[in-house]
N, C-alpha and C. Protein backbone atom coordinates (compact mmCIF):
# COMPACT_ATOMS: atom_id res chain seq x y z
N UNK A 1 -6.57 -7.85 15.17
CA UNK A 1 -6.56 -8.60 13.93
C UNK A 1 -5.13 -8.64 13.39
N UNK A 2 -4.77 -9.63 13.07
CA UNK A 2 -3.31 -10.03 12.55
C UNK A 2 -3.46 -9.64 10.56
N UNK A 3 -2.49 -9.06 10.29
CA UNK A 3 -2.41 -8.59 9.00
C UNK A 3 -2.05 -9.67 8.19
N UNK A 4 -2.72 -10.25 6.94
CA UNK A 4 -1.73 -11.05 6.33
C UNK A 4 -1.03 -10.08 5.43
N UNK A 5 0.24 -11.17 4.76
CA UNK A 5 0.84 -10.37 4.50
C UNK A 5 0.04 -10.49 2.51
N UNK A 6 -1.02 -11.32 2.11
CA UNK A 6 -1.61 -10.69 0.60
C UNK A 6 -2.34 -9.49 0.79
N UNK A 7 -2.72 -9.28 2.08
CA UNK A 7 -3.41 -7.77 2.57
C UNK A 7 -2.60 -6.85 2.68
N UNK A 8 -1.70 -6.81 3.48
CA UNK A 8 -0.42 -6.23 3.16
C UNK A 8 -0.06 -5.20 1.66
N UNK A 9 0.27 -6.29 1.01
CA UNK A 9 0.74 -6.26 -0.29
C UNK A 9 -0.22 -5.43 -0.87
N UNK A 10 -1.70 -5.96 -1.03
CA UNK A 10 -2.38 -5.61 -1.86
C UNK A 10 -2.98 -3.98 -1.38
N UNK A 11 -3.02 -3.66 -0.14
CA UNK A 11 -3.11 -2.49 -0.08
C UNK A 11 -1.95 -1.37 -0.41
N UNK A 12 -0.80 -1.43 -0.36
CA UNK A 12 0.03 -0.82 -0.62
C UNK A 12 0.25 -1.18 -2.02
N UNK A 13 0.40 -2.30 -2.83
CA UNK A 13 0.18 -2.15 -4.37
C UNK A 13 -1.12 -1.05 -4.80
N UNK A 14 -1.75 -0.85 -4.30
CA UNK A 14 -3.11 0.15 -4.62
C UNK A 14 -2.45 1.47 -4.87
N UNK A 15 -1.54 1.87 -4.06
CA UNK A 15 -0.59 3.14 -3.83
C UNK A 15 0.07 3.28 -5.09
N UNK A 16 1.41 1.98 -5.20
CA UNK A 16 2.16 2.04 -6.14
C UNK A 16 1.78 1.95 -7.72
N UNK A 17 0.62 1.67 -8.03
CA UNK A 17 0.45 0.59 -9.11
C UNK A 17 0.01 2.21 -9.75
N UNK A 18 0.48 2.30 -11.11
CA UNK A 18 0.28 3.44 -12.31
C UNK A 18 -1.54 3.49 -12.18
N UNK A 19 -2.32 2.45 -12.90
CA UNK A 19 -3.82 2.11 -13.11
C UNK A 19 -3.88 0.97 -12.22
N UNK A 20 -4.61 0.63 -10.81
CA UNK A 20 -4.72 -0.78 -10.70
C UNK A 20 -6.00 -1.19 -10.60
N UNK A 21 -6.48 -0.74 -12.04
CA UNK A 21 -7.93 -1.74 -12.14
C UNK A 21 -7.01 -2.06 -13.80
N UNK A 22 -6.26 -1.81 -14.50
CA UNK A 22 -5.69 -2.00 -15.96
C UNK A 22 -5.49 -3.65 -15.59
N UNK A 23 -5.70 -4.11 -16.90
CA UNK A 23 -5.43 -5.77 -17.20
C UNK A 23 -4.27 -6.20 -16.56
N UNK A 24 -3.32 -5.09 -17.32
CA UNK A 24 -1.90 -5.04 -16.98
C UNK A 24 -0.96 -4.00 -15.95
N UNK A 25 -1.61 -4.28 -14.68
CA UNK A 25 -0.84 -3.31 -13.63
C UNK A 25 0.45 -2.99 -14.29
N UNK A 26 0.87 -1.99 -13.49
CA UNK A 26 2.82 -1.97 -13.45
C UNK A 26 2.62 -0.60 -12.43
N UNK A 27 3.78 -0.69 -11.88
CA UNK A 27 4.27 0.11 -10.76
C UNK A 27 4.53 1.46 -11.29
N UNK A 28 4.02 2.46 -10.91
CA UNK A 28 4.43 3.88 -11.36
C UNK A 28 5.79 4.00 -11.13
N UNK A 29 6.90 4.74 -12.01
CA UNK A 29 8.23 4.84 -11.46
C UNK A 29 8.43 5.32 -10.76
N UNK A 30 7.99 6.57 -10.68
CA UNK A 30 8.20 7.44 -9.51
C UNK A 30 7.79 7.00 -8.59
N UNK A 31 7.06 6.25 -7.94
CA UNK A 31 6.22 5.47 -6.91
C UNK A 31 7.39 4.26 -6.06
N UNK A 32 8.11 4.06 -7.17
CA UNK A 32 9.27 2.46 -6.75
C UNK A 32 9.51 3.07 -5.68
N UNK A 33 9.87 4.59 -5.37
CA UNK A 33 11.01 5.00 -4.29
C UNK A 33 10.24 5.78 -3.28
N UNK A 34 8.94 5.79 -3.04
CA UNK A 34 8.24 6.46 -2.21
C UNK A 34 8.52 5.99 -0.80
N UNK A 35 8.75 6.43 -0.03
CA UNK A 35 9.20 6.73 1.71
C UNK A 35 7.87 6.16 2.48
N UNK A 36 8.23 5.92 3.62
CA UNK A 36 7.02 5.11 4.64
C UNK A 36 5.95 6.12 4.24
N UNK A 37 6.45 7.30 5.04
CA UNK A 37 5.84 8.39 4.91
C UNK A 37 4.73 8.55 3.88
N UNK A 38 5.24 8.88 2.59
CA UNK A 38 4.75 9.13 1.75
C UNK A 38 3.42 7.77 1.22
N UNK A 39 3.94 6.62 1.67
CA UNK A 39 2.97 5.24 1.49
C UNK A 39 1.67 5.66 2.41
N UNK A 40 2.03 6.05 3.70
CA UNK A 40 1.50 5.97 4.76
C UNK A 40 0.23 7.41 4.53
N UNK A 41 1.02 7.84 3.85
CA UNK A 41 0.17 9.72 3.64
C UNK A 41 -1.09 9.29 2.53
N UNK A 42 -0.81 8.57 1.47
CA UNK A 42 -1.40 7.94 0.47
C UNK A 42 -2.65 7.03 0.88
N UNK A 43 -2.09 5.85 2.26
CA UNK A 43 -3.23 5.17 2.57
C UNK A 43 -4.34 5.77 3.00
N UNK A 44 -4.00 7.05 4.21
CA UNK A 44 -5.10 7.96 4.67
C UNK A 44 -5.67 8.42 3.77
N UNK A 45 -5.05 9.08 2.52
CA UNK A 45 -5.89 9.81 1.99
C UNK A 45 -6.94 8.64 1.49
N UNK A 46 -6.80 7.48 0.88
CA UNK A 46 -7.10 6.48 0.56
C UNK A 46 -8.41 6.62 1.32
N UNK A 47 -8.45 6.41 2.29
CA UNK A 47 -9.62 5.73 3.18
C UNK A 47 -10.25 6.73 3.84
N UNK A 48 -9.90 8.24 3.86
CA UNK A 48 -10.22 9.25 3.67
C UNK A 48 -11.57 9.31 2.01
N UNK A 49 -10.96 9.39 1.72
CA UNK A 49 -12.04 8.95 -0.04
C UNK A 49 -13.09 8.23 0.18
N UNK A 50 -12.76 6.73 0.90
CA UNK A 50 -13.74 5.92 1.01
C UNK A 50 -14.67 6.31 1.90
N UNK A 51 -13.98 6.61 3.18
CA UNK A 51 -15.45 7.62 4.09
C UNK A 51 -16.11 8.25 3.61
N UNK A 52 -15.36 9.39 2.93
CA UNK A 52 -16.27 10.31 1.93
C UNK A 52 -17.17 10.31 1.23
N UNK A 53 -17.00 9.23 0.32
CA UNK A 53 -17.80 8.43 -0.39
C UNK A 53 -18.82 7.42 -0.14
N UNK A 54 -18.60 6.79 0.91
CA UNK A 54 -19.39 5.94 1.42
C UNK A 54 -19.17 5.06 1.05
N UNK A 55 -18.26 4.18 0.75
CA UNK A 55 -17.81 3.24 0.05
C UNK A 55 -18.21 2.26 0.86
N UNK A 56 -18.94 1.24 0.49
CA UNK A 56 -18.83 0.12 1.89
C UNK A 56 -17.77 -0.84 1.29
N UNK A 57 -16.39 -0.68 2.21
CA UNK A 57 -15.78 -1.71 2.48
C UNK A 57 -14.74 -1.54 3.59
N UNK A 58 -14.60 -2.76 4.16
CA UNK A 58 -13.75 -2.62 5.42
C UNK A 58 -12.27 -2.18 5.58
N UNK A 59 -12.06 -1.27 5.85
CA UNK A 59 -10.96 -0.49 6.15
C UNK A 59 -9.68 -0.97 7.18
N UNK A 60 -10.24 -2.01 7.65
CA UNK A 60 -9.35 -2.52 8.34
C UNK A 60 -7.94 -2.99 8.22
N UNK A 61 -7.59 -3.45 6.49
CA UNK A 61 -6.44 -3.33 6.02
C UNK A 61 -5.69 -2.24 6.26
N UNK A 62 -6.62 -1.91 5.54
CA UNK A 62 -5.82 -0.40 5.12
C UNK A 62 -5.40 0.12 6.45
N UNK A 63 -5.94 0.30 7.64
CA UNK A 63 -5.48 0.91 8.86
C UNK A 63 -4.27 0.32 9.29
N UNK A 64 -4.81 -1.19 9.55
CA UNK A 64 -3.74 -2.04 10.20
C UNK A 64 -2.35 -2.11 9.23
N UNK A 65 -2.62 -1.85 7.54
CA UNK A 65 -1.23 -1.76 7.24
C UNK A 65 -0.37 -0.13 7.73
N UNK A 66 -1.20 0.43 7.75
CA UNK A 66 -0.40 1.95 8.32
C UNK A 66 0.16 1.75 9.78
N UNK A 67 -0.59 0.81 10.78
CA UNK A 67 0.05 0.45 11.38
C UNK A 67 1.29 -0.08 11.69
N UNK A 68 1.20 -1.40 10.60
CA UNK A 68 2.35 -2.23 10.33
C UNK A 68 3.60 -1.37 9.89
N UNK A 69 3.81 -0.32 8.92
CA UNK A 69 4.17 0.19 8.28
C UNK A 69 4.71 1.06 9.53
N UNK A 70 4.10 1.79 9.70
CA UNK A 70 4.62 2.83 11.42
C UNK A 70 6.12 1.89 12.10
N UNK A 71 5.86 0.51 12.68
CA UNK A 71 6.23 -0.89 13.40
C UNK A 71 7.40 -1.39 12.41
N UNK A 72 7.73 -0.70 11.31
CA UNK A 72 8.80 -1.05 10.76
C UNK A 72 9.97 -0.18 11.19
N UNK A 73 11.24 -0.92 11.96
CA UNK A 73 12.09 0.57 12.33
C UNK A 73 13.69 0.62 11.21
N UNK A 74 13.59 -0.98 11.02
CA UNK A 74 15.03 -1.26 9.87
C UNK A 74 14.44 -1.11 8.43
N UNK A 75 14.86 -0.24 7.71
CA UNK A 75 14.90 0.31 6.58
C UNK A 75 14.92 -0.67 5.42
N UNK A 76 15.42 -1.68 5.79
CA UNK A 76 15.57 -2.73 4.84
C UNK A 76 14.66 -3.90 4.67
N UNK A 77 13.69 -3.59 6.15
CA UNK A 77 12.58 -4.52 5.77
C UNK A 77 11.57 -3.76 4.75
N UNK A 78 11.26 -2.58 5.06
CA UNK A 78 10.61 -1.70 4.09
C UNK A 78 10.81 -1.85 2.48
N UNK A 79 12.55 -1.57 2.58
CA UNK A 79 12.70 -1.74 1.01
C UNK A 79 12.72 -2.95 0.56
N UNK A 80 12.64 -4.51 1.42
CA UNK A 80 12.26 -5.69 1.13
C UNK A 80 10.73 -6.01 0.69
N UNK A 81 9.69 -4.96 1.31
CA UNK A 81 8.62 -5.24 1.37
C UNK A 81 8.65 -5.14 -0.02
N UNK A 82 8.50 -3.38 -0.64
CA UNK A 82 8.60 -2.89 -1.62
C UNK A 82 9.24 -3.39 -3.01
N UNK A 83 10.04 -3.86 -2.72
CA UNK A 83 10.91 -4.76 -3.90
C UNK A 83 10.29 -6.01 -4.15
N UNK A 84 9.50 -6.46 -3.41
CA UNK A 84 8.57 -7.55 -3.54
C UNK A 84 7.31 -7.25 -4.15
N UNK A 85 6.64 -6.19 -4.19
CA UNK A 85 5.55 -5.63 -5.11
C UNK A 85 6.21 -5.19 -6.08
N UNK A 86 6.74 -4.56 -5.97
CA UNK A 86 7.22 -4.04 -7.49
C UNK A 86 7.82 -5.07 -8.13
N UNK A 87 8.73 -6.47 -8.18
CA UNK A 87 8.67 -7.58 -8.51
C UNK A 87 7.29 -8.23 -9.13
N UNK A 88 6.14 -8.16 -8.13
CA UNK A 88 5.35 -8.74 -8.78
C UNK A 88 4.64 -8.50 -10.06
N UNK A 89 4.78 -7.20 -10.34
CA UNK A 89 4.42 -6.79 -11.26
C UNK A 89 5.14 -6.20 -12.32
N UNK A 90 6.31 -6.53 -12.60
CA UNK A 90 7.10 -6.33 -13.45
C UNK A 90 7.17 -7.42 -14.84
């Protein structure tokens, strides 16, 4: 399955975002500067929860962006990604 990139976005905004069920998202600060790593540690736990829970919904984002995310090796597409969510919600 090919990732788009509002799937993309919107799973990793889930990470960054302070409240993201609030009217008015905004990006946690401390969050702007979080590392693959640290995105990547966040999604598992993420979907970790949802197993747990039983959540029915498809996880397939969420995997395939940890994937995508892994598949990034220049640093600057990362902080392009990132600067583009946090943009959006500013």
């Amino acid at each position: 399955m090919e990732l788009k990139q509002e799937e993309l976005q919107f799973v990793v905004a889930q990470i960054l975002l302070a409240d993201p069920t609030s009217e008015k998202p905004h990006v946690h600060e401390k969050r702007k500067h979080f590392t693959k790593t640290q995105i990547i540690t966040r999604i598992n736990a993420l979907i970790n929860l949802y197993k747990d829970t039983e959540v029915d919904i498809d996880l397939t984002p969420y995997l395939e962006t940890i994937k995508y995310l892994r598949g990034i090796k220049d640093p600057t597409d990362y902080e392009s990604l990132l600067h583009d969510i946090v943009t959006a919600y500013e």
